[in-house]
Protein backbone atom coordinates (compact mmCIF):
# COMPACT_ATOMS: atom_id res chain seq x y z
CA UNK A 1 0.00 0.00 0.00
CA UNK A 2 1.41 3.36 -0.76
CA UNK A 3 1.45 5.97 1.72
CA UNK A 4 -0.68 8.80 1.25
CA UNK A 5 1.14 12.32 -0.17
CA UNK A 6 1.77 14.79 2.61
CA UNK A 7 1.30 18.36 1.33
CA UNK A 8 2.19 21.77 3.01
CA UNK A 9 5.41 20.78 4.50
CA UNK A 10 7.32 23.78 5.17
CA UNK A 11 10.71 23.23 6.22
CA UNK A 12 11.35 26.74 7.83
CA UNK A 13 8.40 26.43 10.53
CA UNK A 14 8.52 24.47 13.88
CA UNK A 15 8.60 20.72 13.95
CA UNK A 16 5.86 20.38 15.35
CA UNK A 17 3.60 22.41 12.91
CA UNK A 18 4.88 19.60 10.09
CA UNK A 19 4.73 16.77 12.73
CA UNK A 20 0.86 17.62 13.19
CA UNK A 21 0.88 17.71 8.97
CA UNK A 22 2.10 14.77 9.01
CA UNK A 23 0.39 12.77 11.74
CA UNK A 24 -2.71 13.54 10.25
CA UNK A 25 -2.59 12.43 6.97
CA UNK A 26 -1.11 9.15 8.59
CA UNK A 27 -4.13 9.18 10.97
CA UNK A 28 -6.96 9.72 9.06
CA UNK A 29 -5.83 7.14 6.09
CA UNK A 30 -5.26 4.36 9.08
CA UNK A 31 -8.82 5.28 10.11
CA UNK A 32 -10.47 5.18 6.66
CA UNK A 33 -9.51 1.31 6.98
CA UNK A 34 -11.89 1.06 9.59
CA UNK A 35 -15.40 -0.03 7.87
CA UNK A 36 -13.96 -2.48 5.59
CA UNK A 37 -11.40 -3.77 7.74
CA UNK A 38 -14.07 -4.63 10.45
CA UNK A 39 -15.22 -7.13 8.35
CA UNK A 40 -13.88 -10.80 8.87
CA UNK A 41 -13.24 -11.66 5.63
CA UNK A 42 -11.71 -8.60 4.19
CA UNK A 43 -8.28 -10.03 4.96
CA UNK A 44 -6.25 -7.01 2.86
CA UNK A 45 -8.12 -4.58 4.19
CA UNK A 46 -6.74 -5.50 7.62
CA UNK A 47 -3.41 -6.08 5.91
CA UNK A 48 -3.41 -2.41 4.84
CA UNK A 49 -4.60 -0.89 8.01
CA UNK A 50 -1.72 -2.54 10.15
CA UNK A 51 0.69 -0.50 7.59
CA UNK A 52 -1.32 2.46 8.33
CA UNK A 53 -0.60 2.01 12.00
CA UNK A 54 2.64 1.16 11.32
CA UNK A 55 3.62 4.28 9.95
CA UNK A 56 1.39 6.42 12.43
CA UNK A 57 3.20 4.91 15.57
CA UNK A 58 6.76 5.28 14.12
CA UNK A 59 5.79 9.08 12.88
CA UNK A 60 4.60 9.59 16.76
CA UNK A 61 7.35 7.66 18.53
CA UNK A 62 9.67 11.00 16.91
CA UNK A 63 7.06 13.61 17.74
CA UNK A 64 5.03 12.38 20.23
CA UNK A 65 6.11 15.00 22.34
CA UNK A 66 4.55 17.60 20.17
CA UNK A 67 0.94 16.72 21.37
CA UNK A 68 1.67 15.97 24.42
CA UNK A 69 -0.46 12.83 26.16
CA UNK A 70 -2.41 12.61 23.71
CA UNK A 71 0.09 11.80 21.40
CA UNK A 72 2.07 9.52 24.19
CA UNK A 73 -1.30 7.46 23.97
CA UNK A 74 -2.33 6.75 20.32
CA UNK A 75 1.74 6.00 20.13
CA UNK A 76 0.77 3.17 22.64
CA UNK A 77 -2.03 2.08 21.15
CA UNK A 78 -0.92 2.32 17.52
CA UNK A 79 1.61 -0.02 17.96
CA UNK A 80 -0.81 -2.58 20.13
CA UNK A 81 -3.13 -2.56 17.18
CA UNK A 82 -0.23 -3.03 14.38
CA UNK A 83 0.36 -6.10 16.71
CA UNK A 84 -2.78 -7.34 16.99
CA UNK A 85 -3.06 -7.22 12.76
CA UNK A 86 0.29 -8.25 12.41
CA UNK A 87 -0.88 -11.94 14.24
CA UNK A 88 -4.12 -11.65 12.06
CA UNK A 89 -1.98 -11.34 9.05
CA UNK A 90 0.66 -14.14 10.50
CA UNK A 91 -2.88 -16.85 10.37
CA UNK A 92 -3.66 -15.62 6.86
CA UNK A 93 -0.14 -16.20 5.59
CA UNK A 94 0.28 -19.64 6.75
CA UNK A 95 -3.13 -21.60 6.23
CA UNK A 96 -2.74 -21.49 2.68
CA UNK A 97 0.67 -22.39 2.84
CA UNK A 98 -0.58 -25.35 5.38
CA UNK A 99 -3.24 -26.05 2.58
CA UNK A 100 -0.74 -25.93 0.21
CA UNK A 101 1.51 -28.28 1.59
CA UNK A 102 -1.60 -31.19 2.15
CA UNK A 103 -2.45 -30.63 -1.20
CA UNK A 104 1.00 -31.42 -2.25
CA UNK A 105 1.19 -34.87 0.20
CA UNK A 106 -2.19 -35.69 -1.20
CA UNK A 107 -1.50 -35.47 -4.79
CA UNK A 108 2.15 -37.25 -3.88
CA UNK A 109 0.32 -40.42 -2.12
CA UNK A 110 -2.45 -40.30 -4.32
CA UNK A 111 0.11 -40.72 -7.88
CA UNK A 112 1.69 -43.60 -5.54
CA UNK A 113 -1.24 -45.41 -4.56
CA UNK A 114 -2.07 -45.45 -8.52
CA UNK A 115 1.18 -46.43 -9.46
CA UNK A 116 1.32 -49.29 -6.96
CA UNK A 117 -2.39 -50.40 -8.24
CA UNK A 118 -0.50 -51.17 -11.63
CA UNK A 119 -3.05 -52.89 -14.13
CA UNK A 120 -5.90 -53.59 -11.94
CA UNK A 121 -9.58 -52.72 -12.66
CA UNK A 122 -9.97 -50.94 -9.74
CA UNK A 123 -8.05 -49.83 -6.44
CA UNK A 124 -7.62 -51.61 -2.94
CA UNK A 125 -8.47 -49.47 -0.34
CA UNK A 126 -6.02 -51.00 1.65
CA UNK A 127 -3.42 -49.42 -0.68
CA UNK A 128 -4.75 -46.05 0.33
CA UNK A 129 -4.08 -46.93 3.88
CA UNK A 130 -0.54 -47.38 3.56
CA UNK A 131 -0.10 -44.35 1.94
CA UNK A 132 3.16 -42.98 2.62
CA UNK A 133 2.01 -38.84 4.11
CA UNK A 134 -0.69 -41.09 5.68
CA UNK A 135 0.43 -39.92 9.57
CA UNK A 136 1.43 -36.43 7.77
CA UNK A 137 -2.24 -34.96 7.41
CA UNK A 138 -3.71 -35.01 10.85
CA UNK A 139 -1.20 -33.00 12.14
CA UNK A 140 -1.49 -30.85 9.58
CA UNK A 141 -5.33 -30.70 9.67
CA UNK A 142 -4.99 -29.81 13.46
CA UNK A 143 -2.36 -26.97 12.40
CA UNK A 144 -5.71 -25.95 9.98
CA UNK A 145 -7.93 -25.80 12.72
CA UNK A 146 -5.66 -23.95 15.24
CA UNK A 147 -5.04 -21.14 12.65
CA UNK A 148 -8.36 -20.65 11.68
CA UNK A 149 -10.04 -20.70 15.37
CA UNK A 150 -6.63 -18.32 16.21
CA UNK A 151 -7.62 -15.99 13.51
CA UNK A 152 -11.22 -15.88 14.52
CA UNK A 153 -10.37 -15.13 18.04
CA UNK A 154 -7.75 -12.06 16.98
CA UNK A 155 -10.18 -10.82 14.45
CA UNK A 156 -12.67 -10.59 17.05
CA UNK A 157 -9.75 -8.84 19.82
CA UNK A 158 -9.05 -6.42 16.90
CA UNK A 159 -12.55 -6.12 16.46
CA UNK A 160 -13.08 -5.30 20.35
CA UNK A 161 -9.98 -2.95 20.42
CA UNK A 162 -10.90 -1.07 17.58
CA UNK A 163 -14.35 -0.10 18.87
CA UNK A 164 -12.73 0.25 22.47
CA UNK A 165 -10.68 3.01 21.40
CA UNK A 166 -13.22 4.82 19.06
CA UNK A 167 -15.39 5.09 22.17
CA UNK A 168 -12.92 6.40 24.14
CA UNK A 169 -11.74 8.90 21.87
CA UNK A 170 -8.20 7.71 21.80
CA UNK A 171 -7.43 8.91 17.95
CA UNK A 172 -10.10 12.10 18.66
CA UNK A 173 -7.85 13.45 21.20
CA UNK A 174 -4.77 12.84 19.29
CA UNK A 175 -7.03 14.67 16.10
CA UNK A 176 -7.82 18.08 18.33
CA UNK A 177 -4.53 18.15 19.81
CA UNK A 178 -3.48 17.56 15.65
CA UNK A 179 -6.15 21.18 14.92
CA UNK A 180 -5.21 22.74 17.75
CA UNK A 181 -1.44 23.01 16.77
CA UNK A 182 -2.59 23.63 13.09
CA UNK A 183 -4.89 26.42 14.17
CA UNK A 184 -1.96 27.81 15.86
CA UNK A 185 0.11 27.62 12.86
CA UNK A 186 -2.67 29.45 10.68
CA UNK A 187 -3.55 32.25 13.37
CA UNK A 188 0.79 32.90 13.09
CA UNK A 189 0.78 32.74 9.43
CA UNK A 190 -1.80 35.05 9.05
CA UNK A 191 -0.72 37.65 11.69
CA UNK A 192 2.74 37.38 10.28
CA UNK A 193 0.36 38.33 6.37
CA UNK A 194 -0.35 41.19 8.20
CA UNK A 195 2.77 42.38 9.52
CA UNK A 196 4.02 42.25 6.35
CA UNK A 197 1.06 44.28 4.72
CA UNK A 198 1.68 46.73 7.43
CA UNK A 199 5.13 46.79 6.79
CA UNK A 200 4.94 47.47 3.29
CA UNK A 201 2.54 49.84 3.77
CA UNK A 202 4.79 51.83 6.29
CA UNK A 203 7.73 51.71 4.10
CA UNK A 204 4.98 53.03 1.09
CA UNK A 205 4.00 56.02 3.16
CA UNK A 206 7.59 56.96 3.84
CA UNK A 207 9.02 56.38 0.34
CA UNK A 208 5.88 58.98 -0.78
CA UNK A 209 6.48 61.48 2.61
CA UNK A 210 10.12 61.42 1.00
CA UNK A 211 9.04 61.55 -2.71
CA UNK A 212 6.60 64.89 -0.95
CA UNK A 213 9.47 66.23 1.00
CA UNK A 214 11.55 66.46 -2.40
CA UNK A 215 8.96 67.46 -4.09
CA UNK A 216 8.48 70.16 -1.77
CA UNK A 217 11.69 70.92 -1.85
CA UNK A 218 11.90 71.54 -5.74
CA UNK A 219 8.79 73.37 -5.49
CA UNK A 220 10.50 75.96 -2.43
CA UNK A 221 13.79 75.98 -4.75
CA UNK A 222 11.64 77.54 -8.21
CA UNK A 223 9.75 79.62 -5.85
CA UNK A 224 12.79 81.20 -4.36
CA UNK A 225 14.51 81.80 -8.08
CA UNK A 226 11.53 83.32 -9.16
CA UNK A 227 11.34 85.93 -6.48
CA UNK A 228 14.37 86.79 -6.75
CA UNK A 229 14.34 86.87 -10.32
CA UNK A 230 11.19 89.32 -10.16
CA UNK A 231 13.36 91.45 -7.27
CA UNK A 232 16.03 91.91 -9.73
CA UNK A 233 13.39 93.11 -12.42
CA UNK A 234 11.80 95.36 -10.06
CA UNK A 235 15.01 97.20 -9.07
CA UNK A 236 16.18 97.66 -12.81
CA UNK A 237 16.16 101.56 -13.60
CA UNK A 238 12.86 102.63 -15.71
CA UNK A 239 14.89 104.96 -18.35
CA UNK A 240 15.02 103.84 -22.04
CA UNK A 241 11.80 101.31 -20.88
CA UNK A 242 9.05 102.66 -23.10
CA UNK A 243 9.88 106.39 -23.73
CA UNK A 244 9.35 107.35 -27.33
CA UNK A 245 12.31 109.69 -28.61
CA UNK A 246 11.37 113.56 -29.63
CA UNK A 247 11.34 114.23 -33.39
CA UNK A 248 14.05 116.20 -35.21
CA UNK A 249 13.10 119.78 -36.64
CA UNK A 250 11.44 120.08 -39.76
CA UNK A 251 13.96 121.57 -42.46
CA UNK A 252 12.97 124.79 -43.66
């Protein structure tokens, strides 16, 4: 089973803002096992949620400490259940190898008992009898029986453990302690948003005060050069500035 992606990993914020990322992915995809998995025969299912538990406790046995008890606690009981599943999955990897292996012994005895039979019309059962796996298959029928009643009685412990915890809120807690952190995370994200805003705002206001300021100060400058300028044309004397010239004497 492949793990589920993990998205919004941020290596520059706290540990335990990614731990909680983490943890939850990891927690809600062992959960999501849980209606099929309660089933008896819906052996993968199980198969794939004692992964799934797997990789939750060994995520929490690192960060545990990042959710305090309530992280302590689904550590504990992620790793009981991966046991309990690992047992189930123990039973549903050997009975059909058991199976497998009578199979084998019967076809074996069977081809001898025919061979031995040779040209007759029809077969002794005495042959049959002295088969040579004859003391082979009880045992192995009894192994049969022990791993499926075994299997039946940790299916029903899983079962039992599974429900236990639901009820008492064992992977809830570890959830809001999971939100809480996050919510944490998101509140500091966006108040550090708005520090930013406000800072670029601030240094926008003072880059225009100083654009004003120079502007100002370009403004003062042409003012002062035109007063003077209009001082110096005030003070310039008034002869030769519009006085019309008398005319010369008629000749006579």
């Amino acid at each position: 089973m492949r793990a589920r992606r993990v998205r919004k990993l941020e290596p520059g914020e706290p540990l335990a803002d990614n731990a909680a990322r983490i943890v939850r992915v990891r927690l809600d995809e062992m959960r999501s096992f849980a209606p099929r998995a309660l089933e008896p025969d819906r052996h993968r299912d199980q198969h794939d949620m004692r992964i799934a538990a797997k990789r939750l406790r060994y995520v929490l046995e690192t960060t545990e400490f990042c959710f305090g008890r309530s992280g302590e606690v689904a550590r504990r009981r992620a790793r009981d259940l991966q046991e309990i599943l690992g047992d189930l999955h123990d039973c549903d990897v050997m009975l059909p190898r058991v199976d497998g292996h009578l199979a084998e012994l019967r076809d074996a005895d069977a081809a001898a008992v025919r061979k031995r039979a040779g040209d007759s019309t029809d077969l002794d059962p005495a042959l049959a009898a002295r088969a040579a796996h004859r003391t082979s298959y009880r045992g192995l029928e009894i192994l049969m029986v022990y791993l499926q009643a075994r299997r039946r009685l940790l299916f029903d412990r899983f079962r039992s453990f599974w429900i236990e915890h639901e009820r008492a809120g064992t992977w809830d807690r570890l959830e809001r302690a999971m939100e809480r952190r996050l919510q944490d995370a998101r509140e500091r994200r966006r108040a550090a948003k708005r520090a930013e805003k406000a800072k670029r705002a601030l240094e926008a206001a003072e880059r225009e005060e100083r654009e004003a300021a120079s502007r100002a100060a370009s403004a003062a400058a042409e003012l002062e050069a035109a007063r003077e300028l209009a001082s110096r044309e005030a003070a310039r004397p008034e002869t030769g500035r519009g006085t019309r010239l008398p005319e010369p004497p008629a000749a006579r």
